[in-house]
PDB file of N, CA and C in Angstrom:
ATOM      1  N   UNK A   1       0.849  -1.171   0.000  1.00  0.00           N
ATOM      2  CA  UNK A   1       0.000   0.000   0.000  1.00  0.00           C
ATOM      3  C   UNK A   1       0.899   1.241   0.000  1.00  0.00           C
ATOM      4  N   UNK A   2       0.665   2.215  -0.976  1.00  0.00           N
ATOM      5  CA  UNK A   2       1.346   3.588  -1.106  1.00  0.00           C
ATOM      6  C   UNK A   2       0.614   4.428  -0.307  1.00  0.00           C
ATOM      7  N   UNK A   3       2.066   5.100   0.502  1.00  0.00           N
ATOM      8  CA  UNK A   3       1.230   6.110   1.602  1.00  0.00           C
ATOM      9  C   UNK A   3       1.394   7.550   0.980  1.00  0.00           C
ATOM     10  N   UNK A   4      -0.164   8.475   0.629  1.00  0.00           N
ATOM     11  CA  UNK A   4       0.100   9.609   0.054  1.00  0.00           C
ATOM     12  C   UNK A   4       0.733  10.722   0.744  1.00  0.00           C
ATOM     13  N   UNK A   5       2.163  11.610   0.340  1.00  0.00           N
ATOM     14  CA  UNK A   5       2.610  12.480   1.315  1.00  0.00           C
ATOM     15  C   UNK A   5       2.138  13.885   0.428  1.00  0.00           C
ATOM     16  N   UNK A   6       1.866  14.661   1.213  1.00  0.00           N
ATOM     17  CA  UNK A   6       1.131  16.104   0.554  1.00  0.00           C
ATOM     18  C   UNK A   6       2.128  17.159   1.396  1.00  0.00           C
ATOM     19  N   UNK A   7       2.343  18.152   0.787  1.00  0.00           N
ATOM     20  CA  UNK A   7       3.383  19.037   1.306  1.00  0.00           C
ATOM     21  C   UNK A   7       2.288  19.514   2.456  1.00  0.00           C
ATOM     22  N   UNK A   8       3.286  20.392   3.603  1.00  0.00           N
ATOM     23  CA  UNK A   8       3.009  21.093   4.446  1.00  0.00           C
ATOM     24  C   UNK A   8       2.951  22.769   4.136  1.00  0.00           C
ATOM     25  N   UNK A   9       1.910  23.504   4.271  1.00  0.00           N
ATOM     26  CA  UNK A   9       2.475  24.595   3.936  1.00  0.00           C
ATOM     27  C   UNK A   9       1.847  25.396   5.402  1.00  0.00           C
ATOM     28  N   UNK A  10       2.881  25.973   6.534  1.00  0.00           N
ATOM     29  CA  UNK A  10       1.949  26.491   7.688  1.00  0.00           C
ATOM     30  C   UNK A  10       1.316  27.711   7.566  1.00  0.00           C
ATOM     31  N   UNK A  11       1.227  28.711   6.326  1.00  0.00           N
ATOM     32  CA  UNK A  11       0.445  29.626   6.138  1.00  0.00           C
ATOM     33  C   UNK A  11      -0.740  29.340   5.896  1.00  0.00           C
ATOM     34  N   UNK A  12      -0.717  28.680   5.600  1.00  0.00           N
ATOM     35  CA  UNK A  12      -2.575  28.027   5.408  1.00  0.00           C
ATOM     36  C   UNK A  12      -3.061  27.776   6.646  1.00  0.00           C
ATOM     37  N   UNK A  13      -2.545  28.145   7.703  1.00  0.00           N
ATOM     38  CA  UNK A  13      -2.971  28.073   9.103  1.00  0.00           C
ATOM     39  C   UNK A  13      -2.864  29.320  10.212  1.00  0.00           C
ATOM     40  N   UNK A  14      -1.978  29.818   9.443  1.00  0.00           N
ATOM     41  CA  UNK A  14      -1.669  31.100  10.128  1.00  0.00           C
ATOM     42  C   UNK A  14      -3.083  32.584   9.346  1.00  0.00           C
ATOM     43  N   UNK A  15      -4.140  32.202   9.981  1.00  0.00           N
ATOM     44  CA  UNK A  15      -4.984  32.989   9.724  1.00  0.00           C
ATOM     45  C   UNK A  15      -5.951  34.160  10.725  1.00  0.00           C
ATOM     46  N   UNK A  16      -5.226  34.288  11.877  1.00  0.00           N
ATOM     47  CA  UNK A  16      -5.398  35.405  12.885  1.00  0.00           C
ATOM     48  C   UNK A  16      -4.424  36.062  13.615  1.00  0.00           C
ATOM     49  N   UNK A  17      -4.376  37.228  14.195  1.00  0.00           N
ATOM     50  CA  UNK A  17      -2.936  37.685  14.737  1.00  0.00           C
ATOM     51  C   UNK A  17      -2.723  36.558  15.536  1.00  0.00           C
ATOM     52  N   UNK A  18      -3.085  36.235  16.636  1.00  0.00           N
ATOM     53  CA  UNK A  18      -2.416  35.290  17.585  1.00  0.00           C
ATOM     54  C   UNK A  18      -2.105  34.103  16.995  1.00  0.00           C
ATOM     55  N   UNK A  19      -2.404  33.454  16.271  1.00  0.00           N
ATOM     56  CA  UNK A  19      -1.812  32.034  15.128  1.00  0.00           C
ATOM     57  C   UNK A  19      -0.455  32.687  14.812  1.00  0.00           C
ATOM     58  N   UNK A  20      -0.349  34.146  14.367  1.00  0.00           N
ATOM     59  CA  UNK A  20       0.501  34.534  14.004  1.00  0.00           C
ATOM     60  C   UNK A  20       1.622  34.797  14.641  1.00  0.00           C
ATOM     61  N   UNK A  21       1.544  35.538  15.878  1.00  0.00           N
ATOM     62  CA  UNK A  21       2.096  35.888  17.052  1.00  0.00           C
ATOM     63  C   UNK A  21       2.983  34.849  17.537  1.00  0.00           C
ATOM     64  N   UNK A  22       2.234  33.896  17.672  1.00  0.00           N
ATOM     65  CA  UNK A  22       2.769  32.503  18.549  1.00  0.00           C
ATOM     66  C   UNK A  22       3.450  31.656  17.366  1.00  0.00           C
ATOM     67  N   UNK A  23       3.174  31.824  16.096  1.00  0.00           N
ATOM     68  CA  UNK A  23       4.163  31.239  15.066  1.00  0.00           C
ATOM     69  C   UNK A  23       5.571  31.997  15.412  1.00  0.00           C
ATOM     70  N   UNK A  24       5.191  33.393  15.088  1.00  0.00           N
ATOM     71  CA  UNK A  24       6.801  34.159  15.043  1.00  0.00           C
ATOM     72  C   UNK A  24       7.523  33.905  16.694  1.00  0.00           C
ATOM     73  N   UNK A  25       6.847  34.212  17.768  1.00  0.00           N
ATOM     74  CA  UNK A  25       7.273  33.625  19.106  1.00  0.00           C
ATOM     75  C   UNK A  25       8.628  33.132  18.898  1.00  0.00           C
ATOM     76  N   UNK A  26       7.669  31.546  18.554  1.00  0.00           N
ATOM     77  CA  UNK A  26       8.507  30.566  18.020  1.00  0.00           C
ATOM     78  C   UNK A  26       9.946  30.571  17.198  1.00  0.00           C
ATOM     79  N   UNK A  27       9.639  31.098  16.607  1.00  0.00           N
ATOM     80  CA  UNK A  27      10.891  31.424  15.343  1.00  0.00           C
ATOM     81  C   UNK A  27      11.923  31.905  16.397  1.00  0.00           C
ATOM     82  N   UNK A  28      11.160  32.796  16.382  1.00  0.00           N
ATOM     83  CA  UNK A  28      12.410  34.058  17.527  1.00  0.00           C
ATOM     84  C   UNK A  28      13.215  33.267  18.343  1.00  0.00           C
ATOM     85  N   UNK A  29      12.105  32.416  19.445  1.00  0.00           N
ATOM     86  CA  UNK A  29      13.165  31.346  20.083  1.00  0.00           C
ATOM     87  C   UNK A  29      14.312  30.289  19.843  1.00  0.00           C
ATOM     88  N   UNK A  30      14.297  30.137  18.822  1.00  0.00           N
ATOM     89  CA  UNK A  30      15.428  29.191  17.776  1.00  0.00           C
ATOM     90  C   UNK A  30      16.758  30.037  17.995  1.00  0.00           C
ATOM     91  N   UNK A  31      16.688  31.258  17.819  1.00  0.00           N
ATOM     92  CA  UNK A  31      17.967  32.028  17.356  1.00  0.00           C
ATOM     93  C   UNK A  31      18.315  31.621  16.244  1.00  0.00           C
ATOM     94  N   UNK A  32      17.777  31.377  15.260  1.00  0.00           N
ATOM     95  CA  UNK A  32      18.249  30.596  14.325  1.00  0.00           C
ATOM     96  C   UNK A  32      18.003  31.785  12.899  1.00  0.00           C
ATOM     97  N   UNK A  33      18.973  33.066  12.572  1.00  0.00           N
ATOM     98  CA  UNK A  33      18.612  33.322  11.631  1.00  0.00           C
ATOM     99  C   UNK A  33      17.762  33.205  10.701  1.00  0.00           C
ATOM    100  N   UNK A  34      17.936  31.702   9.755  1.00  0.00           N
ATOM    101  CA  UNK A  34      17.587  31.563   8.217  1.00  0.00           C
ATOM    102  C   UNK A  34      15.978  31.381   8.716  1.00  0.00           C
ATOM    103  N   UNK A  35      15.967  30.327   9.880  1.00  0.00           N
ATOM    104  CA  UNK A  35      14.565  29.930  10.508  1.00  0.00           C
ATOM    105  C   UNK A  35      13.546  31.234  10.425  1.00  0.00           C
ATOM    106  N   UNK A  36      14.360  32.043  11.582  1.00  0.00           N
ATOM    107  CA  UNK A  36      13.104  33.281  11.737  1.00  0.00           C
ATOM    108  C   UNK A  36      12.878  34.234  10.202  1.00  0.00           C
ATOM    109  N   UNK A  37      13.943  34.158   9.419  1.00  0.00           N
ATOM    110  CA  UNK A  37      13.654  34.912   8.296  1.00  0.00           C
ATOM    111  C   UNK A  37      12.859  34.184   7.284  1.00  0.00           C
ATOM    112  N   UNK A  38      12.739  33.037   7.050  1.00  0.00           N
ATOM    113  CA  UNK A  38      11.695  32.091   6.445  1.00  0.00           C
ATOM    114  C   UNK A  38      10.507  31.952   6.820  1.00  0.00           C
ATOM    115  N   UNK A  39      10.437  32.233   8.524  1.00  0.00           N
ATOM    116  CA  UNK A  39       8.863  32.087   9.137  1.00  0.00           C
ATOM    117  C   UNK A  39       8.432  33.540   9.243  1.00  0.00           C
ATOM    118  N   UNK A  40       9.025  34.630   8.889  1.00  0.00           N
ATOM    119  CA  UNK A  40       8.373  35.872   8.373  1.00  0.00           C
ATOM    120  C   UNK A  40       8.070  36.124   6.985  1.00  0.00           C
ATOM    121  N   UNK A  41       8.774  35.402   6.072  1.00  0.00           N
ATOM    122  CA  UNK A  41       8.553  34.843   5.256  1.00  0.00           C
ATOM    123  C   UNK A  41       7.031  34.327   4.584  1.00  0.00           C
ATOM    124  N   UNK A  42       7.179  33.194   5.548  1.00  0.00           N
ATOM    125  CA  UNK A  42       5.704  32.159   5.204  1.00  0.00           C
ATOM    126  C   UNK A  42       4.629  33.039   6.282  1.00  0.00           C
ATOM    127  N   UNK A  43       4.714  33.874   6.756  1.00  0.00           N
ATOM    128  CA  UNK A  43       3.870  35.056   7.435  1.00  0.00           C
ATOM    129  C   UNK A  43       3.253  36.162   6.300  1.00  0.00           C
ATOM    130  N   UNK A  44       4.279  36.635   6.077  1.00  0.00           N
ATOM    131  CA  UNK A  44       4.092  37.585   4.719  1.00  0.00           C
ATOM    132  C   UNK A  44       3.242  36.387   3.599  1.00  0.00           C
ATOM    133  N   UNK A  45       3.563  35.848   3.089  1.00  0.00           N
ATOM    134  CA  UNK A  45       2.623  35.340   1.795  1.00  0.00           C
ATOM    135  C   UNK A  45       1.577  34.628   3.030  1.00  0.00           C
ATOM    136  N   UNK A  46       1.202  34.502   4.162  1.00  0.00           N
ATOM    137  CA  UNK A  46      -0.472  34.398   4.819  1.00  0.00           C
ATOM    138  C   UNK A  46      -0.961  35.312   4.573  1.00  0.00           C
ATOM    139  N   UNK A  47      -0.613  36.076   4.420  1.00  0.00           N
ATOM    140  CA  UNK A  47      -0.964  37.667   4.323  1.00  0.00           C
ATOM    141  C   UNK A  47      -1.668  38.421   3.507  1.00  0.00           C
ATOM    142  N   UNK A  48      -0.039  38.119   2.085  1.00  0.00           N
ATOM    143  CA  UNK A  48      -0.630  38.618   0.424  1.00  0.00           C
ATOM    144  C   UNK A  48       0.709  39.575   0.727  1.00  0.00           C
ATOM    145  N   UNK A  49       1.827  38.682  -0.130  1.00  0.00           N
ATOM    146  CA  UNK A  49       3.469  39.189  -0.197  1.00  0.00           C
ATOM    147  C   UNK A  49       3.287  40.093  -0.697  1.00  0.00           C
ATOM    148  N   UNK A  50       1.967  40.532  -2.232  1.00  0.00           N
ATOM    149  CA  UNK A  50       2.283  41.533  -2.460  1.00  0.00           C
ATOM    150  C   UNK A  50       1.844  42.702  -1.428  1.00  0.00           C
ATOM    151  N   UNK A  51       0.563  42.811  -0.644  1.00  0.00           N
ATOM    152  CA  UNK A  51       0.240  44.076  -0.268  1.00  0.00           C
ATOM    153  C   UNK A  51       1.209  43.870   1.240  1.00  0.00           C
ATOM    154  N   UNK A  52       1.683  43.291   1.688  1.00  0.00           N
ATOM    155  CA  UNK A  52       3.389  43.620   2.708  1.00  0.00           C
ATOM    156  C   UNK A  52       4.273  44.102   2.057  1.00  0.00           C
ATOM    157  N   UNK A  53       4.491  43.749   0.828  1.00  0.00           N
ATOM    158  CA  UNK A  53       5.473  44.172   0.317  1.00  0.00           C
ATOM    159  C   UNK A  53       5.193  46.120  -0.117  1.00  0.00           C
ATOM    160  N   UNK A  54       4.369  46.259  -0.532  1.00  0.00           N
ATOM    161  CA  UNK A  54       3.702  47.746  -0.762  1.00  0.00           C
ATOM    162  C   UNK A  54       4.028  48.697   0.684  1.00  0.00           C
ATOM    163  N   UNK A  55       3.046  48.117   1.492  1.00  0.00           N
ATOM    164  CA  UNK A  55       3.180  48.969   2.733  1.00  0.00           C
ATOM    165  C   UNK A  55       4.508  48.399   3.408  1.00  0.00           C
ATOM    166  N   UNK A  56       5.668  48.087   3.262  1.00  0.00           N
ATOM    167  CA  UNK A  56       6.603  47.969   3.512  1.00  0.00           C
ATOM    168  C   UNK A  56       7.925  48.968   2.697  1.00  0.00           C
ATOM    169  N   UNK A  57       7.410  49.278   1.531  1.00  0.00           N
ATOM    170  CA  UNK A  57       7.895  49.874   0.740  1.00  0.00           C
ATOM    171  C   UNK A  57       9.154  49.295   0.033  1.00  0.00           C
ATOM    172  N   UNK A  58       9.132  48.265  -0.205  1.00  0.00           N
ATOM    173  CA  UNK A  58       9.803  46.928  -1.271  1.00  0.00           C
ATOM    174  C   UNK A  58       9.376  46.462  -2.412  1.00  0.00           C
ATOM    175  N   UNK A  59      10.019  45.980  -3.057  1.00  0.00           N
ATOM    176  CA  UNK A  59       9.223  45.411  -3.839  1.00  0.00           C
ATOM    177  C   UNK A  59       8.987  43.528  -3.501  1.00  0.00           C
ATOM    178  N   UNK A  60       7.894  42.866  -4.534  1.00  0.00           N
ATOM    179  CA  UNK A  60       7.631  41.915  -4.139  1.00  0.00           C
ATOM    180  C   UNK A  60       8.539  41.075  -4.145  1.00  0.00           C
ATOM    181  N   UNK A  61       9.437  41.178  -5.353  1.00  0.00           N
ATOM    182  CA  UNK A  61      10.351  40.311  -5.600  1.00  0.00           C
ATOM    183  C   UNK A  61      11.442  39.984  -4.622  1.00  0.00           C
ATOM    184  N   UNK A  62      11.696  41.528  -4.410  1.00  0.00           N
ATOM    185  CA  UNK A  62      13.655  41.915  -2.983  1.00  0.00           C
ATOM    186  C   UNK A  62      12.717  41.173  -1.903  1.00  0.00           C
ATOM    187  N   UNK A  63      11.483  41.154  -1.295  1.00  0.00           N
ATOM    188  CA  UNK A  63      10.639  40.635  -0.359  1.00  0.00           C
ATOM    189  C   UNK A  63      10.770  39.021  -0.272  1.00  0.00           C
ATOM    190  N   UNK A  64      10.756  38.705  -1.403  1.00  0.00           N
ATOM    191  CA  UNK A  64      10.524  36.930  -1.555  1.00  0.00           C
ATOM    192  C   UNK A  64      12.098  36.462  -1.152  1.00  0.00           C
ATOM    193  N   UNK A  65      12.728  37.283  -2.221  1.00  0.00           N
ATOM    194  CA  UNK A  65      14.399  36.980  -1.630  1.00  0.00           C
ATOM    195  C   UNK A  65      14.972  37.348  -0.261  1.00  0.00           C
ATOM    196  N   UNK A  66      14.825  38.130   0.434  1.00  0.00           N
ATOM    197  CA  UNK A  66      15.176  38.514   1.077  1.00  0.00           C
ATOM    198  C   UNK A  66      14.163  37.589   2.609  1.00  0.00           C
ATOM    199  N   UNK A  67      13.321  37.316   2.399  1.00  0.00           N
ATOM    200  CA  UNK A  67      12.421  36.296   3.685  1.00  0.00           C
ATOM    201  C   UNK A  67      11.933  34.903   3.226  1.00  0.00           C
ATOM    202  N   UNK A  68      13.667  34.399   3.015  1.00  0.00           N
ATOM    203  CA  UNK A  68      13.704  33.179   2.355  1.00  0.00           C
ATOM    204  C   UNK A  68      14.930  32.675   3.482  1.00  0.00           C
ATOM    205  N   UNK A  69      14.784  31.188   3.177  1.00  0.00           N
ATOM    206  CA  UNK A  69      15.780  30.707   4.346  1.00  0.00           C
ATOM    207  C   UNK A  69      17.168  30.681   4.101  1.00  0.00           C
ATOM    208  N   UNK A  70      17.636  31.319   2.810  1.00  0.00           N
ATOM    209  CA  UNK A  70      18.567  31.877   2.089  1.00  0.00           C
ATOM    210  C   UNK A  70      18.642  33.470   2.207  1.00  0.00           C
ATOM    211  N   UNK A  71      17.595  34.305   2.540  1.00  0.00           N
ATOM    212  CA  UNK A  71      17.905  35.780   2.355  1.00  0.00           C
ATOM    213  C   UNK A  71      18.508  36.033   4.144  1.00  0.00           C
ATOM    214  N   UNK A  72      18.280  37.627   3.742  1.00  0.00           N
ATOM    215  CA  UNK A  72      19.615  37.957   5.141  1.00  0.00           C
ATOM    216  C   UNK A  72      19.143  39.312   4.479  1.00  0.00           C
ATOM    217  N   UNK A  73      17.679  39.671   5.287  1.00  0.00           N
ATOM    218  CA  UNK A  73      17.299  40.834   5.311  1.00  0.00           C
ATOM    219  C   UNK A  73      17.911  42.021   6.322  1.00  0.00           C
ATOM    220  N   UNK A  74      17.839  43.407   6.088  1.00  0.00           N
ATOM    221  CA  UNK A  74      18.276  44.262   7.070  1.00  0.00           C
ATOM    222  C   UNK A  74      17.219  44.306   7.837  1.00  0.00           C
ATOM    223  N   UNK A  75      17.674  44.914   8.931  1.00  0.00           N
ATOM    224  CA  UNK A  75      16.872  44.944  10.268  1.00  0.00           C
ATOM    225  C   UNK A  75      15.619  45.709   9.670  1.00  0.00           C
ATOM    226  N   UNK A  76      15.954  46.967   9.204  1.00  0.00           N
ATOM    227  CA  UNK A  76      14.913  47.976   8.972  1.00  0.00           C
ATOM    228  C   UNK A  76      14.020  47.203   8.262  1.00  0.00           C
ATOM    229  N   UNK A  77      13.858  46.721   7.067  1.00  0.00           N
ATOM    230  CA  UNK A  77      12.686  45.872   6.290  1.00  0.00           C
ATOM    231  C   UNK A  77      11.979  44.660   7.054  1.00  0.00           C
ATOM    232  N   UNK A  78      13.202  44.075   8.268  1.00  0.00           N
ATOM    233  CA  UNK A  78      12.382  43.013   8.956  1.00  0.00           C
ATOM    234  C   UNK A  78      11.208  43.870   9.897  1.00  0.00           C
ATOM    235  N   UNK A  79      11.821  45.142  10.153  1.00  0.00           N
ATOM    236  CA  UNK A  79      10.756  45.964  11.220  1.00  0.00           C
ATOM    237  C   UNK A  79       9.576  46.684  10.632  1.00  0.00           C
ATOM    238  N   UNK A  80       9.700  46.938   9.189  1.00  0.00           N
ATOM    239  CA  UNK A  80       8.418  47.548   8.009  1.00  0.00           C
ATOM    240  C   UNK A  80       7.763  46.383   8.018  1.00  0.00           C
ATOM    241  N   UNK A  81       8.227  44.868   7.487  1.00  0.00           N
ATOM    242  CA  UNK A  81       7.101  44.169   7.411  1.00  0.00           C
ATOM    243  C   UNK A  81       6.831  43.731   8.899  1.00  0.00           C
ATOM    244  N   UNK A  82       6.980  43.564   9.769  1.00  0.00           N
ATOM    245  CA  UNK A  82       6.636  43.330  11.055  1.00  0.00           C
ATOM    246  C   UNK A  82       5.499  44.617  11.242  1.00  0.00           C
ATOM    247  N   UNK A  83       5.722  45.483  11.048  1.00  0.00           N
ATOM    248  CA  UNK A  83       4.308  46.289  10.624  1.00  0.00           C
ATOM    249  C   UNK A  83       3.503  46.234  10.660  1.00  0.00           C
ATOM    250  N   UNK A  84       3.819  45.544   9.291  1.00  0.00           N
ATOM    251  CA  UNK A  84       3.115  45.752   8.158  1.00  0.00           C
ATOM    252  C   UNK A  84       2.127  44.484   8.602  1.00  0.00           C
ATOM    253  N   UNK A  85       2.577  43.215   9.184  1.00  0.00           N
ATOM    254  CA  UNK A  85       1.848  42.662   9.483  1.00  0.00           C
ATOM    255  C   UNK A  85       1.424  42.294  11.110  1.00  0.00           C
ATOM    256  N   UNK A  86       1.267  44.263  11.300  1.00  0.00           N
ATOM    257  CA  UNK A  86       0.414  43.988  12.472  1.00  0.00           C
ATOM    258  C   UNK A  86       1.351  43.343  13.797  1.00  0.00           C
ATOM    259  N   UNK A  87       2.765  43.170  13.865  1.00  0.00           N
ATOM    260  CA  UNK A  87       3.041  42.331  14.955  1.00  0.00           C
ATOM    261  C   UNK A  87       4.326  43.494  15.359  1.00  0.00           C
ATOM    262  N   UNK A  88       4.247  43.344  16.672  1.00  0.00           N
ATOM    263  CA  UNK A  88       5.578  44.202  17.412  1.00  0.00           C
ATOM    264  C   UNK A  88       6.398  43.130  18.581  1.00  0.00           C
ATOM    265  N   UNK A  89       7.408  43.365  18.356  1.00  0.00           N
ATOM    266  CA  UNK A  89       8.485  42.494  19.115  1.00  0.00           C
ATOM    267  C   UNK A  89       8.622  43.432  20.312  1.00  0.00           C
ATOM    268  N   UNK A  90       9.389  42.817  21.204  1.00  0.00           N
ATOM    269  CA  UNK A  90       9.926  43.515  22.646  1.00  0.00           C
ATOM    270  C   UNK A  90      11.147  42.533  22.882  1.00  0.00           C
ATOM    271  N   UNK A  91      11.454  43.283  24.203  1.00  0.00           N
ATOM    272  CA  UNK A  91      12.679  42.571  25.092  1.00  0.00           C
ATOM    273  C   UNK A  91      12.180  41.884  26.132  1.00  0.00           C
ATOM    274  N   UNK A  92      12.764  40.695  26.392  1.00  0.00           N
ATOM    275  CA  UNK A  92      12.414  40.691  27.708  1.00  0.00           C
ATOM    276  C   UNK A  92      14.019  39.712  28.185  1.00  0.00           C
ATOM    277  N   UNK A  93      14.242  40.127  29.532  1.00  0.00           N
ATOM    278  CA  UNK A  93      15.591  39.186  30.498  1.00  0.00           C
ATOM    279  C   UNK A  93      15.545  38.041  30.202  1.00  0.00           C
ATOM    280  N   UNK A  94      16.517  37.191  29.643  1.00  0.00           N
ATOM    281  CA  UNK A  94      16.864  36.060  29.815  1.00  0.00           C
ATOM    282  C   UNK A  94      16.447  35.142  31.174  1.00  0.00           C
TER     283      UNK A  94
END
């Protein structure tokens, strides 16, 4: 018997701020560069890459590259689309 495997995609789940919130959380906790820039990433296209990308003031394309588990966005564009989609980071003590 063949077992059917179907991709995962977690934006198809990430459909309210707090789904959202507690996705990026997550990321953040990794420390893991490529991680958190891929799961803002797959945040932005829950969204609609293009209209983040607009009110971010990017284009769609530098957007896709750049919040890929290969890109290595600057701070400033990670903080426009963080915005842009509605979410604000803080500090808190180790």
């Amino acid at each position: 018997m063949a077992v059917e495997i179907t991709e995962f995609d977690p934006a198809a789940y990430l459909d309210d701020d707090e789904a959202i919130a507690a996705y990026l959380s997550d990321a953040f906790e990794t420390q893991d560069v490529a991680f958190i820039s891929d799961a803002i990433g797959v945040v932005a296209r829950a969204k609609g890459m293009k209209q983040i990308a607009q009110e971010a003031g990017v284009s769609r394309e530098s957007l896709y590259r750049a919040l890929s588990s290969a890109g290595n966005p600057e701070l400033g564009t990670v903080l426009k689309v963080l915005t842009s989609l509605n979410i604000k980071i803080s500090a808190q003590p180790l």
